[in-house]
Structures are given as C-alpha cells and as structure tokens.
PDB file of N, CA and C in Angstrom:
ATOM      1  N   UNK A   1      18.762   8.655   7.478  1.00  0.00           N
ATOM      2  CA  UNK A   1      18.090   8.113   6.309  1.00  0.00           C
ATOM      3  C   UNK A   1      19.138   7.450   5.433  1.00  0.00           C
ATOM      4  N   UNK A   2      18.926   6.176   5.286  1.00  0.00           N
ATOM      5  CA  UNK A   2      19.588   5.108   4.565  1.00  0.00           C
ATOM      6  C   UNK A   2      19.251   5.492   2.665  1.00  0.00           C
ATOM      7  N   UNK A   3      19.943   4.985   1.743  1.00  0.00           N
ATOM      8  CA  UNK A   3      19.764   5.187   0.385  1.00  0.00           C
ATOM      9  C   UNK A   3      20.217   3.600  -0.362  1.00  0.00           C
ATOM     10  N   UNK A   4      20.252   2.616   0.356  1.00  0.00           N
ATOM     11  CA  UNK A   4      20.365   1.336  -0.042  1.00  0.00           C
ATOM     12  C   UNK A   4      19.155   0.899  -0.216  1.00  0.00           C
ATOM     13  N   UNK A   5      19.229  -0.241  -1.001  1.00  0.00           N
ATOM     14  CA  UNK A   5      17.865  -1.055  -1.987  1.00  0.00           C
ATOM     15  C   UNK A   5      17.008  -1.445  -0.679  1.00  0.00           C
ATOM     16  N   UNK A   6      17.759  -1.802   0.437  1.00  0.00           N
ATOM     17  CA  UNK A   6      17.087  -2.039   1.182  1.00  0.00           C
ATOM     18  C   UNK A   6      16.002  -1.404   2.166  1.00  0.00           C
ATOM     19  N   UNK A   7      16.971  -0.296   2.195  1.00  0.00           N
ATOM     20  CA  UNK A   7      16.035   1.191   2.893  1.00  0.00           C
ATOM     21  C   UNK A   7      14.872   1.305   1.839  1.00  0.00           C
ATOM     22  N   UNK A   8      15.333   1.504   0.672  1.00  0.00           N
ATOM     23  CA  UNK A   8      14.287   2.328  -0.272  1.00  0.00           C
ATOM     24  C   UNK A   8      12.923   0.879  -0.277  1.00  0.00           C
ATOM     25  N   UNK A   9      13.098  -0.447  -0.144  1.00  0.00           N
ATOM     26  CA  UNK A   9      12.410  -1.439  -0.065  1.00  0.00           C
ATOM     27  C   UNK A   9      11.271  -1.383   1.179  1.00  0.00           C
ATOM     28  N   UNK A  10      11.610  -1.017   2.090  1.00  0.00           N
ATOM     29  CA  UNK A  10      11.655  -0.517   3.602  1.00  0.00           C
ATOM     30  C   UNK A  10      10.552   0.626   3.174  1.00  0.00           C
ATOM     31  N   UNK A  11      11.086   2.222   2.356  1.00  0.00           N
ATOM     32  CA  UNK A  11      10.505   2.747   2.861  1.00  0.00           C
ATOM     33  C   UNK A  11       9.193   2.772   1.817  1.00  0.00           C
ATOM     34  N   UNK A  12       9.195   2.042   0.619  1.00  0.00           N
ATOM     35  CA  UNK A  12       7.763   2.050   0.286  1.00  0.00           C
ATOM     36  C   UNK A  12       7.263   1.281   0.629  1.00  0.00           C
ATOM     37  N   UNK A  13       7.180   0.050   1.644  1.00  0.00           N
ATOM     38  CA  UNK A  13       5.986  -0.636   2.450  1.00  0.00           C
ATOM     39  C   UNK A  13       5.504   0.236   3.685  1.00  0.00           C
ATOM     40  N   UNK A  14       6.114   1.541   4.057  1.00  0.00           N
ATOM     41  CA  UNK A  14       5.943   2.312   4.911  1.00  0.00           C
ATOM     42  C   UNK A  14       5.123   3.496   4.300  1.00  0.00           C
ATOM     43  N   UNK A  15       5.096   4.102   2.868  1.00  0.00           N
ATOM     44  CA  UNK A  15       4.245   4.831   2.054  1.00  0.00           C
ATOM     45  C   UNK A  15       2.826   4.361   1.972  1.00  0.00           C
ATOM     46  N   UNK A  16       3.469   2.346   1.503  1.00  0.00           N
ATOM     47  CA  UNK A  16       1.631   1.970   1.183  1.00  0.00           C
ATOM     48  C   UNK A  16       1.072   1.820   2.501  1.00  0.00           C
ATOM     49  N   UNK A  17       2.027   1.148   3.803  1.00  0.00           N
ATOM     50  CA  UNK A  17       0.961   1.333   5.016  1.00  0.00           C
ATOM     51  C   UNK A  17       0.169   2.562   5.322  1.00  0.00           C
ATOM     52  N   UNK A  18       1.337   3.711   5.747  1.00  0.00           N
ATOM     53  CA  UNK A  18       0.959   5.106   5.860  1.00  0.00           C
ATOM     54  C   UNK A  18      -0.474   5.721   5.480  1.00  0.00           C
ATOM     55  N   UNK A  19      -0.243   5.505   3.807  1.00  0.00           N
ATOM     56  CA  UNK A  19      -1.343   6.093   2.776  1.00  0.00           C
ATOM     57  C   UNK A  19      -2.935   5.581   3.189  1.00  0.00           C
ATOM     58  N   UNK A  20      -2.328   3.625   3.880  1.00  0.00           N
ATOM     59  CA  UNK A  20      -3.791   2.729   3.924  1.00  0.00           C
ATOM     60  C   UNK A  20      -4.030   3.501   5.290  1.00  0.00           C
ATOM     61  N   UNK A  21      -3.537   3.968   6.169  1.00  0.00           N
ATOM     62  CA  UNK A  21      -3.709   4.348   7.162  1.00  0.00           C
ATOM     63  C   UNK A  21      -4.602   5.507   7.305  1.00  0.00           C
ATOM     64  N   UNK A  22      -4.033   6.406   6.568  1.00  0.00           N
ATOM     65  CA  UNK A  22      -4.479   7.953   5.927  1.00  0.00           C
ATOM     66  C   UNK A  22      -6.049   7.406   5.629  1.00  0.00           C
ATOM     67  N   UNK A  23      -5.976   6.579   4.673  1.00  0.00           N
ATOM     68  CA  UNK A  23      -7.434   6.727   3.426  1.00  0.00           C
ATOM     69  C   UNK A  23      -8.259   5.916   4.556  1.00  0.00           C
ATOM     70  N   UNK A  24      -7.815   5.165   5.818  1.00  0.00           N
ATOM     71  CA  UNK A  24      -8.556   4.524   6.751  1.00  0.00           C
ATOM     72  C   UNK A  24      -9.162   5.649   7.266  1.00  0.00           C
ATOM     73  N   UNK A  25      -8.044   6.370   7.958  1.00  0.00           N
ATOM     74  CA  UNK A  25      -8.638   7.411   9.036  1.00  0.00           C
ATOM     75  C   UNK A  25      -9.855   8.379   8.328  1.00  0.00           C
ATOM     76  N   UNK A  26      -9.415   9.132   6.923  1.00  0.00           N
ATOM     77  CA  UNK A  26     -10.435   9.707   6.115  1.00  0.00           C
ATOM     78  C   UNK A  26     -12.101   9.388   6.434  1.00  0.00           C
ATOM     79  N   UNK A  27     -11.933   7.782   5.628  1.00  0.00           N
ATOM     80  CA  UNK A  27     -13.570   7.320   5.467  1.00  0.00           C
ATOM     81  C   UNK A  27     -13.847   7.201   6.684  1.00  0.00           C
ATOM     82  N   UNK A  28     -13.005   6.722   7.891  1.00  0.00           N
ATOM     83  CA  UNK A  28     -13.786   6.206   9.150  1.00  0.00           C
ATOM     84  C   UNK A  28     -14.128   7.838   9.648  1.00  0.00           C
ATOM     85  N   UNK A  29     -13.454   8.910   9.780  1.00  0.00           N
ATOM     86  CA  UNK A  29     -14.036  10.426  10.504  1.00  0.00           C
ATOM     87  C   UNK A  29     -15.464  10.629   9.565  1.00  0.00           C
ATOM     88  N   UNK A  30     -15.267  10.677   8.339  1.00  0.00           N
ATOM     89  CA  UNK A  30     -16.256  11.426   7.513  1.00  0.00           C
ATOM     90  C   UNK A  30     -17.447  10.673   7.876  1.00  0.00           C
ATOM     91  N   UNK A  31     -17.352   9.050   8.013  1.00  0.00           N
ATOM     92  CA  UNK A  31     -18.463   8.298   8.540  1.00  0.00           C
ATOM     93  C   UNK A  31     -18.933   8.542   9.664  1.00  0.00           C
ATOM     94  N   UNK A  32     -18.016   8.648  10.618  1.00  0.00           N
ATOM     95  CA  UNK A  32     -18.405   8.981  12.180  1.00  0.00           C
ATOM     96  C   UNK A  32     -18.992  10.246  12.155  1.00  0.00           C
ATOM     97  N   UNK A  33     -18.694  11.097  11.308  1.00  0.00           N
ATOM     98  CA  UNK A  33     -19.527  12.700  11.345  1.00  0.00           C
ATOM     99  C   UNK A  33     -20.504  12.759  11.014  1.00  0.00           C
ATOM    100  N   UNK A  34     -21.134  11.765  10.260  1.00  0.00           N
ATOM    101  CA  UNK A  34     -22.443  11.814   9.011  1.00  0.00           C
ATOM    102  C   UNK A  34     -23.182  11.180  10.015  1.00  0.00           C
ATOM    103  N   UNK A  35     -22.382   9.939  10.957  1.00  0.00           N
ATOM    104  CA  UNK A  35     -23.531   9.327  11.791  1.00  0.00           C
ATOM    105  C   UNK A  35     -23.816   7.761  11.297  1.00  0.00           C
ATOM    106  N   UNK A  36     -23.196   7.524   9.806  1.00  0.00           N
ATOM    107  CA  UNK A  36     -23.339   6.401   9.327  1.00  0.00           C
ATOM    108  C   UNK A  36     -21.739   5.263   9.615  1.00  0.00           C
ATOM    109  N   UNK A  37     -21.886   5.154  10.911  1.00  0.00           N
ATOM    110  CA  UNK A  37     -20.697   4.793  11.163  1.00  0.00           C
ATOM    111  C   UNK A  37     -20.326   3.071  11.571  1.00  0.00           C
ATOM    112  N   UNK A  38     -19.684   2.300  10.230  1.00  0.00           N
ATOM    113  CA  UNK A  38     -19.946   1.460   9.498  1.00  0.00           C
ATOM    114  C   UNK A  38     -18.410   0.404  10.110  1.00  0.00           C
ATOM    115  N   UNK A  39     -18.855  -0.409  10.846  1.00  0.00           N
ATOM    116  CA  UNK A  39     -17.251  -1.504  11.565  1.00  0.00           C
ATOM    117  C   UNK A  39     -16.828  -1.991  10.230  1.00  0.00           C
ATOM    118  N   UNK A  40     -17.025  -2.527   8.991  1.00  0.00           N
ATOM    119  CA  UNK A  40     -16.652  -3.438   8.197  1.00  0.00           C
ATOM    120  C   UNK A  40     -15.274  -3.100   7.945  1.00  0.00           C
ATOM    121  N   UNK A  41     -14.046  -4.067   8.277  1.00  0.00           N
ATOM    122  CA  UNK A  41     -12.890  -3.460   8.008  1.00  0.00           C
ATOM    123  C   UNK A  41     -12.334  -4.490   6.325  1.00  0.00           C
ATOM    124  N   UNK A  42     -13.211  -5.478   5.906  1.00  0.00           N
ATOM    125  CA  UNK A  42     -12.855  -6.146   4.734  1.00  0.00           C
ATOM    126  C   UNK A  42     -12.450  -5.353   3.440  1.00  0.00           C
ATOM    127  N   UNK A  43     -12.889  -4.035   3.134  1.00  0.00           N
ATOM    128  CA  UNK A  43     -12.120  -3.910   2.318  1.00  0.00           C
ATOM    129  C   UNK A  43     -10.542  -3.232   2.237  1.00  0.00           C
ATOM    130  N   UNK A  44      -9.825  -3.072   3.973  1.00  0.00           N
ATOM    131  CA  UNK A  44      -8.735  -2.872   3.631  1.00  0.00           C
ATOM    132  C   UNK A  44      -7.923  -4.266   4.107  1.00  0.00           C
ATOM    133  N   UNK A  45      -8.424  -5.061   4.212  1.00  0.00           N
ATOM    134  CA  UNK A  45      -8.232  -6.658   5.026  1.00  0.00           C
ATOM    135  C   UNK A  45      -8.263  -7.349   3.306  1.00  0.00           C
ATOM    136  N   UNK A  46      -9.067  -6.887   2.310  1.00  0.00           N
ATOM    137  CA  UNK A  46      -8.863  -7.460   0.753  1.00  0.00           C
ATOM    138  C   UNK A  46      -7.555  -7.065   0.407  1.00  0.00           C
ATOM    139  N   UNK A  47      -7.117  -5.416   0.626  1.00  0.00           N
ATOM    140  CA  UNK A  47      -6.425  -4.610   0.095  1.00  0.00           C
ATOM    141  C   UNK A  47      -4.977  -5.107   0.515  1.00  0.00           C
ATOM    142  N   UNK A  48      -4.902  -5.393   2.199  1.00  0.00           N
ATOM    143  CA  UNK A  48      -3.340  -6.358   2.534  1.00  0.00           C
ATOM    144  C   UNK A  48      -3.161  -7.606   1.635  1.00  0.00           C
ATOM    145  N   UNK A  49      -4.661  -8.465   1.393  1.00  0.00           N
ATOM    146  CA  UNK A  49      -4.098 -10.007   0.806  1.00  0.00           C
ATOM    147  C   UNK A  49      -3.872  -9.181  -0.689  1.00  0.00           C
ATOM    148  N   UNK A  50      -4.387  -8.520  -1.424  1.00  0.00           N
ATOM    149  CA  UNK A  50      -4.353  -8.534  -2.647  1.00  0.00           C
ATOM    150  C   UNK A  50      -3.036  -7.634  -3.191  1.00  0.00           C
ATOM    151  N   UNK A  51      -2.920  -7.090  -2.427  1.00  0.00           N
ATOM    152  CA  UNK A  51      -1.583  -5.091  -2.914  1.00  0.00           C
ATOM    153  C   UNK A  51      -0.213  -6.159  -2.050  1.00  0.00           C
ATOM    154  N   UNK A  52      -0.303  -6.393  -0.254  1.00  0.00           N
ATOM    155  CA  UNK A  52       0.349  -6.573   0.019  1.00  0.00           C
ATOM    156  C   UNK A  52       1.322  -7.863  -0.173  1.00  0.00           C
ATOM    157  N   UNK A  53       0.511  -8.413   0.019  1.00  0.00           N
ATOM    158  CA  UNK A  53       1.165 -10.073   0.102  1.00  0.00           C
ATOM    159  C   UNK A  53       2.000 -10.794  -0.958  1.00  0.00           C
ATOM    160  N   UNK A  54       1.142  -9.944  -2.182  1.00  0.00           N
ATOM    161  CA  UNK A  54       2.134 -10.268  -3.237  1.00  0.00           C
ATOM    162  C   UNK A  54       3.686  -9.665  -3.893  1.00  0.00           C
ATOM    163  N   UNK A  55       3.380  -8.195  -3.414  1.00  0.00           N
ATOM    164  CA  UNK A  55       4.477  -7.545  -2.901  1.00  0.00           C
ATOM    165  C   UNK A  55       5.752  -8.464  -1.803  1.00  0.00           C
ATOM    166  N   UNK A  56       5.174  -9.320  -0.870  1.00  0.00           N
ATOM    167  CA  UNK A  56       6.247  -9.155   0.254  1.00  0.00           C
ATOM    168  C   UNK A  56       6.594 -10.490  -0.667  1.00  0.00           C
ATOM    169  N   UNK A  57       5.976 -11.927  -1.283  1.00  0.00           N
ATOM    170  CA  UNK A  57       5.695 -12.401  -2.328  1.00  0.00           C
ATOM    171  C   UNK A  57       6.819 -12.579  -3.274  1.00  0.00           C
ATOM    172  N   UNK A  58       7.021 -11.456  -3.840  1.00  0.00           N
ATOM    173  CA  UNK A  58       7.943 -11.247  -4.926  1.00  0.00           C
ATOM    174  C   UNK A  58       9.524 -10.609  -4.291  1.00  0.00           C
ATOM    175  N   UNK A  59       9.005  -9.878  -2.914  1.00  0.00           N
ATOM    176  CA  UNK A  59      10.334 -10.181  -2.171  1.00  0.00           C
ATOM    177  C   UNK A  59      10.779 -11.133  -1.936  1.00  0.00           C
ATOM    178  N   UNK A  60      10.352 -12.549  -1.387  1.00  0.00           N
ATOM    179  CA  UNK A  60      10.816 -13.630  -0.874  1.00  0.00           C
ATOM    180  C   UNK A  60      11.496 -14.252  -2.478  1.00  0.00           C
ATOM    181  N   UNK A  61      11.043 -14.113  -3.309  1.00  0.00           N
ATOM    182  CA  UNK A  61      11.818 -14.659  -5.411  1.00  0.00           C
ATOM    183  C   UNK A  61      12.488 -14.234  -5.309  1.00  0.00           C
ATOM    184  N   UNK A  62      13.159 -12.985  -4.801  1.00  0.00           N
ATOM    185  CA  UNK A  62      14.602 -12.519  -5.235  1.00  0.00           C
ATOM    186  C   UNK A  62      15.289 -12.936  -5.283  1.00  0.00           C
ATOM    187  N   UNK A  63      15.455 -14.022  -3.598  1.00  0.00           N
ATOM    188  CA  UNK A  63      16.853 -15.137  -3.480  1.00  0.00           C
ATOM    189  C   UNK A  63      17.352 -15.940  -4.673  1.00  0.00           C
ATOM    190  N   UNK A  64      15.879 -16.218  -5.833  1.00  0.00           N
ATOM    191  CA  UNK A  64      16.466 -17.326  -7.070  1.00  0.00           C
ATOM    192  C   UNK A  64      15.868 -16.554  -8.416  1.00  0.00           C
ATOM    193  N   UNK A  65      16.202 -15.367  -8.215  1.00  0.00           N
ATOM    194  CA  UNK A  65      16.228 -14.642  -9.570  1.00  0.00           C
ATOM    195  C   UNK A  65      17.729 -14.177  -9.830  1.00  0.00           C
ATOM    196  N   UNK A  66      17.472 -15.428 -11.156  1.00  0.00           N
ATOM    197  CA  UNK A  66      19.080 -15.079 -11.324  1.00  0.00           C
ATOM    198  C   UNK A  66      19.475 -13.332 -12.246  1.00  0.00           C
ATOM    199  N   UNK A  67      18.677 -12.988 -12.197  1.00  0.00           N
ATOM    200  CA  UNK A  67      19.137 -11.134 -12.733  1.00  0.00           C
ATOM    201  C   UNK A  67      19.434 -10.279 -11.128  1.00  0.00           C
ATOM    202  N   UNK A  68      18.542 -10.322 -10.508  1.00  0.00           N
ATOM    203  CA  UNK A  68      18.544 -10.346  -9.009  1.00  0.00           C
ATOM    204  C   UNK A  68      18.069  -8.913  -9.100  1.00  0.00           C
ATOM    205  N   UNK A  69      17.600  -8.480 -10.473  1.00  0.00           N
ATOM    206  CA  UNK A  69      17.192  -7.095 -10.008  1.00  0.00           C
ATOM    207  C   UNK A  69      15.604  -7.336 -11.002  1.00  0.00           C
ATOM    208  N   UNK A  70      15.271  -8.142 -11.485  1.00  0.00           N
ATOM    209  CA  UNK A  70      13.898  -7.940 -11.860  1.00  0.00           C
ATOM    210  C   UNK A  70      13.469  -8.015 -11.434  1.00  0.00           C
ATOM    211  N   UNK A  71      12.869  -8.503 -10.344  1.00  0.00           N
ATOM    212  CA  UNK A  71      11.740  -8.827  -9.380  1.00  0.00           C
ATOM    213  C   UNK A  71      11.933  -7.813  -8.548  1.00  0.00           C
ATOM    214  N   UNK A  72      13.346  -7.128  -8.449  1.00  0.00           N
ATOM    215  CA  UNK A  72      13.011  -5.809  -7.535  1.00  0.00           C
ATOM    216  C   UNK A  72      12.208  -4.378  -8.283  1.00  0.00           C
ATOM    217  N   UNK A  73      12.684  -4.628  -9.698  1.00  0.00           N
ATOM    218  CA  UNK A  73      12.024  -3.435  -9.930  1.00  0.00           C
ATOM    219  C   UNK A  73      10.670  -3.738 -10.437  1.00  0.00           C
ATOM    220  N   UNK A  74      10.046  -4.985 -10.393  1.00  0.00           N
ATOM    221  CA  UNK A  74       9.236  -5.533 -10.431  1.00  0.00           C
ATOM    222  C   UNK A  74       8.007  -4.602  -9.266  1.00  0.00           C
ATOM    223  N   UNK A  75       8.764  -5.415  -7.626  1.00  0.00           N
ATOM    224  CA  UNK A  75       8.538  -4.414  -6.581  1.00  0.00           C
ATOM    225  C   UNK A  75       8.418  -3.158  -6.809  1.00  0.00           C
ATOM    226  N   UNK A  76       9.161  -2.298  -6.761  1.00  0.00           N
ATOM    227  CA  UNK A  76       9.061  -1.168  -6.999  1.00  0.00           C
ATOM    228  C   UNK A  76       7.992  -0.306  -8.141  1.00  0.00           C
ATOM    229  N   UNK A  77       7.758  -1.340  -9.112  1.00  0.00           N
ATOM    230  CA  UNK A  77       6.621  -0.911 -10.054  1.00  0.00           C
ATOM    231  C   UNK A  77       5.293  -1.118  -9.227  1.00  0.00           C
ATOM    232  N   UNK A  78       5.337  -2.306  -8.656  1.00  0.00           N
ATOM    233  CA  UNK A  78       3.925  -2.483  -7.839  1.00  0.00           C
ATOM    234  C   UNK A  78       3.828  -1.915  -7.100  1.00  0.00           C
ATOM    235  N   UNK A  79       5.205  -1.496  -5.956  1.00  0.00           N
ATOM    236  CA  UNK A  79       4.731  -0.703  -4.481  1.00  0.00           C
ATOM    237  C   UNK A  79       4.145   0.492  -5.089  1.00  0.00           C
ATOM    238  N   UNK A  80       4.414   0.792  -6.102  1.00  0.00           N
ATOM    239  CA  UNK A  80       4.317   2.600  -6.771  1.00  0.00           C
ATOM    240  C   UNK A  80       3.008   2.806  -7.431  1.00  0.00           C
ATOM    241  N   UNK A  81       2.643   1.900  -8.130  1.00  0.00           N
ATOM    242  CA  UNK A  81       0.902   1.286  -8.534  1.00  0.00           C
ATOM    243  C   UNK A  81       0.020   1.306  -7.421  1.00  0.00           C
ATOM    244  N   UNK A  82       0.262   1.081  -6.250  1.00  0.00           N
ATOM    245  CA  UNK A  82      -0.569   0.868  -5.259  1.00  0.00           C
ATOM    246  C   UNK A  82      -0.345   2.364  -4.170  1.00  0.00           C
ATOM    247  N   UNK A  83       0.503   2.817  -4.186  1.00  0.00           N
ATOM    248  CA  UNK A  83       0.931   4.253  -3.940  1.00  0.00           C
ATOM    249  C   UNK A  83      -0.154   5.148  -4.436  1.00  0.00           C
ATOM    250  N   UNK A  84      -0.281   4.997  -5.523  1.00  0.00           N
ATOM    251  CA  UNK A  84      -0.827   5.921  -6.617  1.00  0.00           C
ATOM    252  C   UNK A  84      -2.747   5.917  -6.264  1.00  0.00           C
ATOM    253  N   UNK A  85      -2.756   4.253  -5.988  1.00  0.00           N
ATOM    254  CA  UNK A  85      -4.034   3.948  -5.943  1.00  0.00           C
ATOM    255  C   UNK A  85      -4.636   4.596  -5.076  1.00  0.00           C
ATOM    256  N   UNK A  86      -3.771   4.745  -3.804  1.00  0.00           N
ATOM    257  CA  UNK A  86      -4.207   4.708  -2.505  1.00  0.00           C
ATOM    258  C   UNK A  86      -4.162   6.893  -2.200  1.00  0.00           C
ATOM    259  N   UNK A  87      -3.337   6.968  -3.420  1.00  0.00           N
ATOM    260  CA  UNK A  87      -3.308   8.744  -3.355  1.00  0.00           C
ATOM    261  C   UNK A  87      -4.382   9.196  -4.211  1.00  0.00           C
ATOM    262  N   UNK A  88      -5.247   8.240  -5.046  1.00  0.00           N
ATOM    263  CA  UNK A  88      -6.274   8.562  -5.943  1.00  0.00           C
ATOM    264  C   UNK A  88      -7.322   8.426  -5.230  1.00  0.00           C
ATOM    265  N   UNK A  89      -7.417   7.103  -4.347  1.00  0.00           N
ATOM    266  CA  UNK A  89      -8.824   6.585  -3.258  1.00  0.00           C
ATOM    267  C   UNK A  89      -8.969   8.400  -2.018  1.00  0.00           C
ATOM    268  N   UNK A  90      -7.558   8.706  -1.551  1.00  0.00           N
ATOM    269  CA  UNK A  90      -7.761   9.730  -0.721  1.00  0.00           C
ATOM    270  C   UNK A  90      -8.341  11.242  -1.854  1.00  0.00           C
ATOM    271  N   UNK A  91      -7.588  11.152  -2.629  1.00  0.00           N
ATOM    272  CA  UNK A  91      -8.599  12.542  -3.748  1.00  0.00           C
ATOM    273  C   UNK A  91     -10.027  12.391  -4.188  1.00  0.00           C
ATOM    274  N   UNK A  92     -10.878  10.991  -4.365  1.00  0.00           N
ATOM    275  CA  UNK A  92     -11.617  10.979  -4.645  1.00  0.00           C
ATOM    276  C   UNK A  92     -12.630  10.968  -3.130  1.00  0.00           C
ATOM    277  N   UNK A  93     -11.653  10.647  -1.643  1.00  0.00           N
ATOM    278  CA  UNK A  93     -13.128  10.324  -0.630  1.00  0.00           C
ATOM    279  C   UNK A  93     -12.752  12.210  -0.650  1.00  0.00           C
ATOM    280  N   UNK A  94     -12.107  13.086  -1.124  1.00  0.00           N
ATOM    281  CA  UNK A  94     -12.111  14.516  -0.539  1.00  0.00           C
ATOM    282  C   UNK A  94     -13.624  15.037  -1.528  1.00  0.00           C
ATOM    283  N   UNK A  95     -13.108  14.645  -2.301  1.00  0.00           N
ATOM    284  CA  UNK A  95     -14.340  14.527  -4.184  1.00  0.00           C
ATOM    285  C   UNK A  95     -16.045  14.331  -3.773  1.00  0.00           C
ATOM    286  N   UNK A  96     -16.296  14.036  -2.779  1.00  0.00           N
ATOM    287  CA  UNK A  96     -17.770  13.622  -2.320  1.00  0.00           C
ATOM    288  C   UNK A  96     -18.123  14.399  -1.975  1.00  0.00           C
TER     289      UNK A  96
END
C-alpha cells in the first residue's frame, strides 16, 4: 500500500466504484427476492456521467492549475461527497 497523492487518488475511485458496486448488488438481490426484478441499469449509468466524469474531469485541470493542489483537493472533496452518498443510498435500501 502506496501513501502518495497518487495512490490515495487511485484509491478513492476504487471506494466510489466498490460502494456503486455494493449499493448495485443490494437493490438488484432484494429485487430478485421480492420477484420484482427490474433490468433498468440508468440510474447508475446517470450516477458514472454525473459523480464520475467530472471527477476524472477535474483530474485531467490539474496539468494547468497553477496552485496544483486545488483541484486536487477539490477531488478529494467530491470523491468523499459521493462516498458518503453512496454509504447513505446503502443505509437507507437496509431502511425499507
């Protein structure tokens, strides 16, 4: 385990995949158990263009930010916003 900007960059696009992964698997079992078992994958297909893209986004600005660290902790505020989201979406599908 690495402790450079880069690792730590690394490992929260690996938290928000993980988590989307998690809160995927959740709704799709609980659906498949109930019987109401529903293909639409658009709202985590919204969730990459809207959480992700702008994330990877504000990675690609770094090269011409001349502070060279706002836009990272920029990142890091958003990967952690969407962290949060995605640990609130899994407490609330337990909540039903």
């Amino acid at each position: 385990m690495d402790f450079s900007l880069a690792a730590w960059i690394t490992y929260t696009m690996w938290a928000i995949f993980a988590l989307m992964i998690v809160d995927f698997v959740i709704a799709f079992s609980r659906g498949f158990w109930k019987g109401s078992f529903d293909t639409t994958f658009l709202p985590y297909l919204k969730d990459i263009l809207y959480y992700i893209l702008p994330l990877n986004f504000i990675l690609s600005m770094v090269a011409i930010d001349p502070t060279k660290y706002t836009l990272i902790v920029l990142f890091f505020i958003g990967g952690a916003s969407v962290v949060v989201k995605y640990i609130m979406d899994i407490i609330g599908r337990f909540k039903e």
